[in-house]
Protein backbone atom coordinates (compact mmCIF):
# COMPACT_ATOMS: atom_id res chain seq x y z
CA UNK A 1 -1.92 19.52 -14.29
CA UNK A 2 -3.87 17.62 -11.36
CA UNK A 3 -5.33 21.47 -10.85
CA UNK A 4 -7.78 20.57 -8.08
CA UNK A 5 -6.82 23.17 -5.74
CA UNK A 6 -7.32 23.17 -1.49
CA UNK A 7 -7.02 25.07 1.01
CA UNK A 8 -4.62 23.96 3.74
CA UNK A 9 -5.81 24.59 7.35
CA UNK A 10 -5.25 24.14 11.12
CA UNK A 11 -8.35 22.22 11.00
CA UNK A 12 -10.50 19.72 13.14
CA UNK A 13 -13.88 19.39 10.76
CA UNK A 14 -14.58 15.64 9.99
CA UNK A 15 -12.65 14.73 12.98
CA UNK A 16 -12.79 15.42 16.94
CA UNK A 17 -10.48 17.07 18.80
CA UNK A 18 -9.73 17.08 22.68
CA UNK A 19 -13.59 15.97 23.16
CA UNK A 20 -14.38 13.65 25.81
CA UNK A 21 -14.88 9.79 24.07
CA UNK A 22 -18.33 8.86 23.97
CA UNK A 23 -19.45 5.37 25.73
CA UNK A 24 -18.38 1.95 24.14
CA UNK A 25 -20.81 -0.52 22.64
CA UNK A 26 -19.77 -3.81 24.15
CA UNK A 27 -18.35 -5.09 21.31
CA UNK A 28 -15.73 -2.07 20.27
CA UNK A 29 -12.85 -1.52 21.38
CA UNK A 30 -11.26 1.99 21.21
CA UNK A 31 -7.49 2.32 20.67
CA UNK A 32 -4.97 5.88 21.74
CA UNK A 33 -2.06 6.47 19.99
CA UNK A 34 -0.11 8.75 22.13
CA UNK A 35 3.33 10.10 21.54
CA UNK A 36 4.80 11.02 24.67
CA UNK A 37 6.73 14.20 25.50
CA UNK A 38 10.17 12.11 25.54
CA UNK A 39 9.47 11.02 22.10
CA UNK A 40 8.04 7.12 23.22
CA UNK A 41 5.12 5.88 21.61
CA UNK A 42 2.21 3.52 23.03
CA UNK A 43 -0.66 1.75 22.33
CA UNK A 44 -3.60 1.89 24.46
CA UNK A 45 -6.38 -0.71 24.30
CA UNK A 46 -9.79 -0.18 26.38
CA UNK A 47 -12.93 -2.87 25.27
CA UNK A 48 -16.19 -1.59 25.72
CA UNK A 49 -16.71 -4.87 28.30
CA UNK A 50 -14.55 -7.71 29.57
CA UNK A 51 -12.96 -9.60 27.18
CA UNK A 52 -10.82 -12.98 26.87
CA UNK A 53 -8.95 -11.85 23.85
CA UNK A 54 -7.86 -8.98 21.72
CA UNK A 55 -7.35 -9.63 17.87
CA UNK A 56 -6.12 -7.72 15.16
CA UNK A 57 -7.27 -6.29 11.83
CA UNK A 58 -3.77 -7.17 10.46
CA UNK A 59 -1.57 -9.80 10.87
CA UNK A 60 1.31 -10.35 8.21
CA UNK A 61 4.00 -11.88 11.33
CA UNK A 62 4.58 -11.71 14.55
CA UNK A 63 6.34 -8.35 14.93
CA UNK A 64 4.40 -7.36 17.54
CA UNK A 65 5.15 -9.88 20.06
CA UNK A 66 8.60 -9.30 19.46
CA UNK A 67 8.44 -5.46 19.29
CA UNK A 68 5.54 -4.21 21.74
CA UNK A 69 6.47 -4.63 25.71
CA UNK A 70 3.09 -4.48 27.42
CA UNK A 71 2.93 -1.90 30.57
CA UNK A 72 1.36 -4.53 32.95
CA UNK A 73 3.38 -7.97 33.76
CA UNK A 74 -0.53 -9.58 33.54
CA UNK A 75 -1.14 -8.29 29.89
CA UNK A 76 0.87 -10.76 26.93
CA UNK A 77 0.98 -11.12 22.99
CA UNK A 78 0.84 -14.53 22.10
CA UNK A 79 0.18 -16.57 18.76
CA UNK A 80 -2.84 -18.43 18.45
CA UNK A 81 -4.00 -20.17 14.71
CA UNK A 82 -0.93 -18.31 13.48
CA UNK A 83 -2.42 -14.54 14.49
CA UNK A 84 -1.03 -12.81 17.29
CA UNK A 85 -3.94 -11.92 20.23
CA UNK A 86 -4.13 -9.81 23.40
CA UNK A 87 -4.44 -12.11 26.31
CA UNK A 88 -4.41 -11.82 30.32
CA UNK A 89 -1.76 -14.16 31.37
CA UNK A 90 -3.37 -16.35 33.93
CA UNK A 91 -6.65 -16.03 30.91
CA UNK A 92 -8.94 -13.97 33.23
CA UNK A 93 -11.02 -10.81 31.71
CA UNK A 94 -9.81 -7.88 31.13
CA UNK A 95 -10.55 -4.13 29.69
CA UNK A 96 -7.53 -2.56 29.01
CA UNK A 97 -3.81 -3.27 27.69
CA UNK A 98 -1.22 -0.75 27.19
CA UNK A 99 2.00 -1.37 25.15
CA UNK A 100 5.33 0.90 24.70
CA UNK A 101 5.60 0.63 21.01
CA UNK A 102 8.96 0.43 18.89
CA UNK A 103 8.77 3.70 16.83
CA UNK A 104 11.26 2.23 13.75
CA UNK A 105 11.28 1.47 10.37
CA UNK A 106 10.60 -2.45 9.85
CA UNK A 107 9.46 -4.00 6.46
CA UNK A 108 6.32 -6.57 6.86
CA UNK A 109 5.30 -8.98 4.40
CA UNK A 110 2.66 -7.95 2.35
CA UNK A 111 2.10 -4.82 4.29
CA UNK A 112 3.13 -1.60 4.99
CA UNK A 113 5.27 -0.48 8.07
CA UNK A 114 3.83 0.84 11.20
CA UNK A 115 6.17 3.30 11.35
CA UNK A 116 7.83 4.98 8.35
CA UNK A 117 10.48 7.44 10.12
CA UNK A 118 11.60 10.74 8.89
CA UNK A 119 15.43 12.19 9.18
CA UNK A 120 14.75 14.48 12.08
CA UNK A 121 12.44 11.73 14.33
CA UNK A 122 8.81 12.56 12.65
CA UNK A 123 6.81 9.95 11.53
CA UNK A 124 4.71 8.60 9.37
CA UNK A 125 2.22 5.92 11.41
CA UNK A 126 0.41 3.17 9.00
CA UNK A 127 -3.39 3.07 11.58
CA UNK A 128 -4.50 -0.07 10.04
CA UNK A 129 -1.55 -1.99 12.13
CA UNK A 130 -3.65 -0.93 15.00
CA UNK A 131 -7.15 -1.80 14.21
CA UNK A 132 -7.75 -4.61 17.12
CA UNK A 133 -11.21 -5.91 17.80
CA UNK A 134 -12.76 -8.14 20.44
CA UNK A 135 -14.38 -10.66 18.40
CA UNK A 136 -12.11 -12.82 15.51
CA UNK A 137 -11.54 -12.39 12.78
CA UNK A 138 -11.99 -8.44 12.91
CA UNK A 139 -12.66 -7.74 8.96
CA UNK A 140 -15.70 -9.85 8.99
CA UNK A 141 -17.14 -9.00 12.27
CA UNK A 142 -15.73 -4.73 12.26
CA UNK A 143 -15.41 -2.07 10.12
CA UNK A 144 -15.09 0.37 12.94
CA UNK A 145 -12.25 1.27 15.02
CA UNK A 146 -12.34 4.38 17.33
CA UNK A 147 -8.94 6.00 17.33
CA UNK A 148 -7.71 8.60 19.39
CA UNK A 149 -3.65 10.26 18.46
CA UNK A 150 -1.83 12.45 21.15
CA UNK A 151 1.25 14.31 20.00
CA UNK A 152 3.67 16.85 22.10
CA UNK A 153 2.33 19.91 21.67
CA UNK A 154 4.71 21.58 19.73
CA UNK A 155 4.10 19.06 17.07
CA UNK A 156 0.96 19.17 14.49
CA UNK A 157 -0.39 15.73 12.92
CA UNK A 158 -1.43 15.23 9.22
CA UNK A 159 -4.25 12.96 8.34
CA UNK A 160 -6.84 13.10 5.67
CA UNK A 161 -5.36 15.82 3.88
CA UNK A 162 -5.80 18.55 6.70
CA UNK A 163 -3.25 19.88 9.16
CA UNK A 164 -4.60 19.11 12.47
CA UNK A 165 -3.44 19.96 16.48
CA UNK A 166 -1.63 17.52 18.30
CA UNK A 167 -4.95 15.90 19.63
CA UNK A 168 -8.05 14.00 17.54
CA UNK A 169 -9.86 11.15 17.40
CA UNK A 170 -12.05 9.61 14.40
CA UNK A 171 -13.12 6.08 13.39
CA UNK A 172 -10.77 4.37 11.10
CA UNK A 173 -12.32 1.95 8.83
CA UNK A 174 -11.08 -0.32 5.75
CA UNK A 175 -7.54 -0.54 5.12
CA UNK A 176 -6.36 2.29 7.44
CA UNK A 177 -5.04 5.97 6.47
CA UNK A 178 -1.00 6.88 7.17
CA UNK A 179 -1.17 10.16 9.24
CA UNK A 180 1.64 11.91 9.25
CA UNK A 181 3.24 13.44 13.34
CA UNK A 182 5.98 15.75 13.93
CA UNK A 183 7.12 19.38 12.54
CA UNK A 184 7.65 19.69 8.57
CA UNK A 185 4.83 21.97 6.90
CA UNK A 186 3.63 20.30 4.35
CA UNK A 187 3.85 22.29 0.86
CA UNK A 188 1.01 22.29 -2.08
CA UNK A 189 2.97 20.76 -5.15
CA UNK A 190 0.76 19.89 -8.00
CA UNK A 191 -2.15 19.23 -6.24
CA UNK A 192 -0.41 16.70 -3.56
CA UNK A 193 -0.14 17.91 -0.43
CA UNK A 194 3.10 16.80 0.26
CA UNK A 195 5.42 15.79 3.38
CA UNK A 196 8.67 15.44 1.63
CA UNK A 197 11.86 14.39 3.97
CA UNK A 198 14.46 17.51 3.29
CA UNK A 199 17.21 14.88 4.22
CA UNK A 200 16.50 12.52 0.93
CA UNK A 201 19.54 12.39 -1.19
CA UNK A 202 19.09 14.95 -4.04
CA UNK A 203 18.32 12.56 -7.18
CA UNK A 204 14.98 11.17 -4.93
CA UNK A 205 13.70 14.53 -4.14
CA UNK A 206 14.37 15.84 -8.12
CA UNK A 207 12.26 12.48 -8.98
CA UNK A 208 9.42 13.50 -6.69
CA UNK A 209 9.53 17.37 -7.08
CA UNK A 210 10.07 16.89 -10.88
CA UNK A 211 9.22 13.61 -12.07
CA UNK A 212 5.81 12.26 -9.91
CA UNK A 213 3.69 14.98 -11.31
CA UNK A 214 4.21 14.29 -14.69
CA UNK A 215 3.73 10.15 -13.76
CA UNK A 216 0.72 11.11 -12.05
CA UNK A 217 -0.72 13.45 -14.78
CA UNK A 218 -0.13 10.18 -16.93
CA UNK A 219 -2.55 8.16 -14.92
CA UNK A 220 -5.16 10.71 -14.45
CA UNK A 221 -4.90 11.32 -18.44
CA UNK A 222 -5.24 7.81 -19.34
CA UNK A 223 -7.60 6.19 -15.78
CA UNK A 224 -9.35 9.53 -15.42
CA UNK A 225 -9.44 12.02 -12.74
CA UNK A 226 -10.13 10.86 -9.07
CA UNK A 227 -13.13 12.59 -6.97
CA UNK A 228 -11.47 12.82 -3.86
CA UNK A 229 -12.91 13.26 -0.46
CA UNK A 230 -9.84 15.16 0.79
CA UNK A 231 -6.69 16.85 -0.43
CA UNK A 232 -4.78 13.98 -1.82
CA UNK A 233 -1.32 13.42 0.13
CA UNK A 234 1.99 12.47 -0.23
CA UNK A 235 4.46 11.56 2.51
CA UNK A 236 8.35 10.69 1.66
CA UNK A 237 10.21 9.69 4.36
CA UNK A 238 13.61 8.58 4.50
CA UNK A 239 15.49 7.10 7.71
CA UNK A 240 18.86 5.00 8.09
CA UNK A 241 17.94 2.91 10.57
CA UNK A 242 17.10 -0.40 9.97
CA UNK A 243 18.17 -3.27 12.14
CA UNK A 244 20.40 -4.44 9.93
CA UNK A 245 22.55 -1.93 8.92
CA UNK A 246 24.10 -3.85 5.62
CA UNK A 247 20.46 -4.30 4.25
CA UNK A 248 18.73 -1.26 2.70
CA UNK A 249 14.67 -0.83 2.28
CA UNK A 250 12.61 0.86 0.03
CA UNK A 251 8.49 0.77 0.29
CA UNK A 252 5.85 2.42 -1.38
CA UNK A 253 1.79 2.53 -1.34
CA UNK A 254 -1.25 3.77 -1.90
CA UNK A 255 -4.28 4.07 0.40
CA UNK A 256 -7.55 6.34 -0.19
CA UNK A 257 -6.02 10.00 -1.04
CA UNK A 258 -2.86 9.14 -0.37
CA UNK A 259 0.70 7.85 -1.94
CA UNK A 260 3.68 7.15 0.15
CA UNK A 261 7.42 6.20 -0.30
CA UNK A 262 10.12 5.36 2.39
CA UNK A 263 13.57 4.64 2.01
CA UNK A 264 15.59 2.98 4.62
CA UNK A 265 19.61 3.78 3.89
CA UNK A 266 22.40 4.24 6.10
CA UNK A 267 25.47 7.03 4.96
CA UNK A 268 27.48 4.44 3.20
CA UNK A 269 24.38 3.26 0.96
CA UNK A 270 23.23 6.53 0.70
CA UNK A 271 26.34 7.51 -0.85
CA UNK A 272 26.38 4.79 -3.23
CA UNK A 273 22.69 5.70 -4.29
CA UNK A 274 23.99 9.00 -5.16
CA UNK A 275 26.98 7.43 -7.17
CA UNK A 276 24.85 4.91 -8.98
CA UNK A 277 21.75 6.25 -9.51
CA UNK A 278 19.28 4.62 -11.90
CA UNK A 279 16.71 7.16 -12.39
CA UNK A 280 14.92 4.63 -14.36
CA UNK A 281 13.86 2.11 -11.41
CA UNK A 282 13.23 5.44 -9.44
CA UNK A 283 11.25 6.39 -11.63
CA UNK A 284 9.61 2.67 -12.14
CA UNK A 285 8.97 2.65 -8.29
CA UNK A 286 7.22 6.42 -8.38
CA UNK A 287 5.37 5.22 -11.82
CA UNK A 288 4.07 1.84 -10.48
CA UNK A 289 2.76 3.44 -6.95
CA UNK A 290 0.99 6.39 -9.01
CA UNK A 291 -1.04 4.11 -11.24
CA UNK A 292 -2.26 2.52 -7.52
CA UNK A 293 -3.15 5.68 -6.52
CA UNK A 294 -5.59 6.04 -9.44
CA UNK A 295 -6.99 2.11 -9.97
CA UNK A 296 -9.64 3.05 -7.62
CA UNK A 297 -10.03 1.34 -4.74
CA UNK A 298 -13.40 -0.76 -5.26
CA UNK A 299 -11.68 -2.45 -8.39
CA UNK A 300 -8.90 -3.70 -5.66
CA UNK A 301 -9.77 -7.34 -5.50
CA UNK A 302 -9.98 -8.98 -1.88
CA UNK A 303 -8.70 -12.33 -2.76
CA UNK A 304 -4.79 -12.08 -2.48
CA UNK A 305 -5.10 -14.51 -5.43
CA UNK A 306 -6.27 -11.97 -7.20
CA UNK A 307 -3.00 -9.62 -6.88
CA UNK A 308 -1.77 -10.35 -10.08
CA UNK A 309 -4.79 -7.97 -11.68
CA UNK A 310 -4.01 -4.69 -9.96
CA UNK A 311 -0.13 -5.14 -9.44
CA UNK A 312 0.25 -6.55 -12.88
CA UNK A 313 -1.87 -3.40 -13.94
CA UNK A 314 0.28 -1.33 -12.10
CA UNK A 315 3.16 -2.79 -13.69
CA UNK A 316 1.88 -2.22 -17.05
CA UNK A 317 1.14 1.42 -16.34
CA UNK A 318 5.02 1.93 -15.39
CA UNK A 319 6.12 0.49 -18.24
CA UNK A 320 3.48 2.83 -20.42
CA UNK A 321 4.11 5.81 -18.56
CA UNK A 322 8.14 5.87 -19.25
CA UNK A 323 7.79 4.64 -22.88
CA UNK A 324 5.43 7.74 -23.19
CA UNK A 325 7.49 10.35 -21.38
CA UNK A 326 11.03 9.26 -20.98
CA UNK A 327 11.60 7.42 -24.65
CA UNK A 328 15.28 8.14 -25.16
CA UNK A 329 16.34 7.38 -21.62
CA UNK A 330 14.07 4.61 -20.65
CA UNK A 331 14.07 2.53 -23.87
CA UNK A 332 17.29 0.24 -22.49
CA UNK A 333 15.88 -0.42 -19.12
CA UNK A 334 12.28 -1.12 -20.48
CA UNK A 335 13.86 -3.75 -22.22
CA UNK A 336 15.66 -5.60 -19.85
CA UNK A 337 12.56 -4.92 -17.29
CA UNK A 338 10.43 -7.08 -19.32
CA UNK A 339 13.20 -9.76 -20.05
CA UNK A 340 14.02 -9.79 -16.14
CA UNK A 341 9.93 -9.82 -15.71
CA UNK A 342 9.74 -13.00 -18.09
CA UNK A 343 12.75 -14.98 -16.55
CA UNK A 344 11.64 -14.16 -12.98
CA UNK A 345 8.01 -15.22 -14.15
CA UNK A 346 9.31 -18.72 -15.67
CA UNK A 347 10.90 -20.02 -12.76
CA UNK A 348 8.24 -19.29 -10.49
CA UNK A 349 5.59 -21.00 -12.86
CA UNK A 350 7.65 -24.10 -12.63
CA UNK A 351 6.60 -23.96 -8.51
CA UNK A 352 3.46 -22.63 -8.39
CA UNK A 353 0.64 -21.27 -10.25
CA UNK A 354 -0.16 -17.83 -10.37
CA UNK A 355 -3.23 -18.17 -8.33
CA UNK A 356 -1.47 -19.79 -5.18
CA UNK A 357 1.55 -17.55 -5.14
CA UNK A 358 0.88 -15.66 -2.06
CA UNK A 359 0.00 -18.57 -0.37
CA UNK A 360 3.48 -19.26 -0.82
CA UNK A 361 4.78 -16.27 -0.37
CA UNK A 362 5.58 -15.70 -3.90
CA UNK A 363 4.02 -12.10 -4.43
CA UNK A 364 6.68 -11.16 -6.66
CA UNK A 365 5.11 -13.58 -8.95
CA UNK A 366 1.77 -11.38 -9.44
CA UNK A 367 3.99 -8.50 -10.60
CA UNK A 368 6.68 -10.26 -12.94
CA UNK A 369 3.95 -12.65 -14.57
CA UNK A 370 1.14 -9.70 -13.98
CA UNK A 371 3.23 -7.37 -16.56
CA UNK A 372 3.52 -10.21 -19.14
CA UNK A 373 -0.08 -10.56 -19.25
CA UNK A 374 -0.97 -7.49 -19.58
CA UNK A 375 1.85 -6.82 -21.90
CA UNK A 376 -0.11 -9.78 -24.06
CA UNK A 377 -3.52 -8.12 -23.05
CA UNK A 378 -2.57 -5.01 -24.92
CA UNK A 379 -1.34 -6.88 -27.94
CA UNK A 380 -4.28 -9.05 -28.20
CA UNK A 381 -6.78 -5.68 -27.59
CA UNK A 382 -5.15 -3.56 -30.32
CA UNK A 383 -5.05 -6.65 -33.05
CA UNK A 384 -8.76 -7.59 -32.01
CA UNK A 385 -10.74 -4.16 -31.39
CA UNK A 386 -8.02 -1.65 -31.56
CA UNK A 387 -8.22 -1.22 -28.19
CA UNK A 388 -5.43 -1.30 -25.17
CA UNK A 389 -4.83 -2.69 -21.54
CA UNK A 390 -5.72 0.15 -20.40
CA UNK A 391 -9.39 0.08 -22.02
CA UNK A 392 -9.82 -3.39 -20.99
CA UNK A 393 -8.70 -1.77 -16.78
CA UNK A 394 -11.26 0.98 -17.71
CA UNK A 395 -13.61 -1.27 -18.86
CA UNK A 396 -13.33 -3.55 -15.62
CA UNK A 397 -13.48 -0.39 -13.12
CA UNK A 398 -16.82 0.58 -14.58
CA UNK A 399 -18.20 -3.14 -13.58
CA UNK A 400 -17.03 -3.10 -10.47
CA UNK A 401 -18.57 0.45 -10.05
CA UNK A 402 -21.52 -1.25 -11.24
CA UNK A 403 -21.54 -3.61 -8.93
CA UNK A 404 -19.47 -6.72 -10.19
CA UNK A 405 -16.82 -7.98 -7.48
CA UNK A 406 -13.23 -7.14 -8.40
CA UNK A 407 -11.71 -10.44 -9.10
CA UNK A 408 -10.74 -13.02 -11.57
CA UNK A 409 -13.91 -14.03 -13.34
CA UNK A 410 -14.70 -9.89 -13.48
CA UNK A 411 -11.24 -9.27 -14.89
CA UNK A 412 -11.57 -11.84 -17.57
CA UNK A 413 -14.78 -10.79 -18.53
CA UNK A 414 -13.17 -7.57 -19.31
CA UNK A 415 -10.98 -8.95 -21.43
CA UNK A 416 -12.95 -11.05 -23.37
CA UNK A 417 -15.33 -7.94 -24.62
CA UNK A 418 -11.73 -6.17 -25.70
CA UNK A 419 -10.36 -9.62 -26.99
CA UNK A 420 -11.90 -12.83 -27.45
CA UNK A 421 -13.01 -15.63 -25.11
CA UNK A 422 -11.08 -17.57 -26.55
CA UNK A 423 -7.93 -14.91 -25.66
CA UNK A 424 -9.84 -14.72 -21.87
CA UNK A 425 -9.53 -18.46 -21.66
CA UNK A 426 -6.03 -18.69 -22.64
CA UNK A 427 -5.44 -16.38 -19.37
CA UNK A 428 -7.65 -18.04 -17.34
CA UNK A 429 -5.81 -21.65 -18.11
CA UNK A 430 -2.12 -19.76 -17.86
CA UNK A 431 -3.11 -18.39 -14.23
CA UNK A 432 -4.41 -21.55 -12.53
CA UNK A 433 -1.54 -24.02 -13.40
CA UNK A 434 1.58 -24.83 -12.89
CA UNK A 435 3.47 -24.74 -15.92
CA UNK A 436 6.08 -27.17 -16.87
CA UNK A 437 7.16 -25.72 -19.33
CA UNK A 438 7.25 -22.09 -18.64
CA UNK A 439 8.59 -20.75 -21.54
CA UNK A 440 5.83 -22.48 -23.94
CA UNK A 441 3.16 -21.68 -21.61
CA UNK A 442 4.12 -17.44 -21.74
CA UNK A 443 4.89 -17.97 -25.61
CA UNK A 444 0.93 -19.05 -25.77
CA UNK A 445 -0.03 -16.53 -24.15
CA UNK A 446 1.14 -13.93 -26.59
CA UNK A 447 0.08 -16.36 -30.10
CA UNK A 448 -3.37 -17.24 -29.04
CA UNK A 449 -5.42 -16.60 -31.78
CA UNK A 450 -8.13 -14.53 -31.83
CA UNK A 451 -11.48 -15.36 -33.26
């Protein structure tokens, strides 16, 4: 199970550590991470020449204007064409801007936490919330972002898959990596190298000790298994710190190599979890973030539009994964997942069409009406070819791989050589309207014929 086996080390190869930076082309700027001996984290920004602006990689909100205090009085985060920027107040040049960070949990829309905290003050810190660049917008104009991360000494930091000292620097590109900082030796557990929080209340931990490898030996069985580049990781983190203390958090992901959960509870909620816990949507949550980890990442479509292929996917791979392993306990809650999935997926196809539902911040849409069609998908590829959804995702990974761009008209194509066109265009019309009539238009969906 997952047998690839690595060997864990105190290790700078692929990255540098305690070197002196190299020059900066004009156009890069190089960012420090530093974690102070008193526990405060910062920012530090230096361009390779005078700039008028900073911009960022990422920009779900404005958390960081609210949430980063700049070290100079001349140095401000403002909004500008709804993205926060790095400006000199009075707008001369500048080279450099330093910012005392806030090191807590906070949940961002549509992407993942800078910081994901553990029990006894380690952390988990998301890099792509610090990609900045000196020319907008930074994905089309940068894939390269020099990063140097300074930790106390007694601490060790964790980033692709290798233990490393508590100073290194590499170039973080694409969507980011989480590295892990702080104290807890990671532990080999079924070929994850994995950060677990000892502080997570006792049902979580049996779901990840006992449960994830079995979900993940699911998708590696069924998507195939993953060539990675480094020892694939797992960091579970658990804090009770949230600023409000009467809501609770949970987030999970997947980048290159890596998976990661965080839940945010205080003592009272925490004790309720333990009281009420529904190992089911556990185990939904662990299920839909291990069939991420293995859709590969080039069949990830760019387009947010798109989301409903890969989270909808996702869904579908949950729902597969505990009707194959947990029958008896699971068959109840699959049931009244799907019938939640379909009510949640009418009303919001009564306000917006699949297709423009994270313009309007509707991206629960992609997963509720995701799962039905994929739920249809697999009914429609076992009548027509006695195939499954998960032939027609296989078959769509291998065009992409190919060369074909992960979205829609891709995805659809897919379908059509497991189904019909005629079954591809019935998806096509349901995702790119309005509907209505909801109920009608998802009834369709499953009855199209097949020629």
């Amino acid at each position: 199970m997952l047998c690839r086996k690595y060997i864990l080390l105190l290790t700078c190869a692929g990255l540098t550590a305690c070197q002196t930076s190299p020059p900066l082309a004009d156009s890069v700027v190089r960012t420090h991470l530093e974690k102070s001996e008193d526990g405060m984290w910062y920012a530090h920004y230096v361009a390779g020449s005078p700039v008028k602006r900073l911009y960022f990689h990422r920009n779900p909100n404005n958390a960081r204007q609210q949430r980063w205090q700049p070290l100079s009085n001349e140095i401000e985060i403002e909004i500008e064409d709804d993205n926060e920027v790095v400006r000199h107040r009075t707008g001369k040049l500048f080279s450099s801007a330093s910012f005392r960070l806030t090191p807590t949990y906070i949940p961002l829309p549509k992407d993942y936490a800078p910081f994901s905290p553990f029990s006894n003050g380690d952390v988990a810190i998301y890099s792509g919330r610090f990609f900045a660049c000196s020319v907008a917008p930074c994905d089309m104009t940068s894939n390269h972002y020099p990063i140097r991360l300074t930790a106390p000494k007694n601490e060790h930091i964790v980033i692709q898959g290798k233990i490393h000292a508590s100073d290194i620097e590499w170039v973080g590109r694409n969507s980011g990596e989480q590295i892990y900082v702080g104290r807890i030796q990671p532990k080999m557990m079924s070929g994850l190298l994995a950060i677990i929080d000892p502080a997570l209340p006792s049902s979580i931990l049996s779901s990840l000790t006992v449960d994830l490898p079995i979900l993940m030996q699911f998708m590696q069985t069924n998507l195939g298994e993953l060539q990675n580049q480094y020892a694939p990781t797992l960091f579970a983190s658990f804090a009770r710190e949230f600023a409000n203390p009467n809501t609770k958090s949970t987030q999970g992901g997947t980048l290159t190599d890596q998976i990661f959960t965080h839940w945010d509870l205080n003592q009272a909620q925490m004790d309720e979890h333990e009281r009420t816990f529904d190992q089911n949507s556990t185990l939904w949550f662990l299920a839909h973030e291990a069939g991420h980890f293995y859709q590969r990442s080039h069949a990830k479509p760019n387009d947010h539009n798109d989301a409903w292929i890969h989270e909808g996917m996702a869904e579908m791979l949950a729902y597969q994964a505990l009707q194959q392993h947990y029958t008896d306990e699971a068959q109840d809650f699959l049931h009244q997942k799907v019938l939640d999935a379909t009510n949640a997926c009418h009303a919001s196809l009564t306000e917006t069409s699949l297709v423009n539902a994270s313009e309007q911040q509707k991206f629960s849409t992609h997963y509720d009406c995701g799962l039905l069609i994929h739920l249809a998908v697999e009914q429609h590829a076992e009548r027509a070819t006695n195939s499954s959804a998960i032939k027609v995702w296989n078959n769509y990974v291998t065009m992409t791989a190919q060369g074909a761009e992960a979205n829609t008209q891709t995805y659809l194509e897919a379908i059509a050589q497991n189904t019909s066109a005629e079954f591809a265009q019935v998806v096509f019309a349901f995702i790119q309207q309005t509907h209505p009539d909801p109920k009608a238009a998802v009834k369709t969906l499953f009855a199209a014929k097949l020629n």
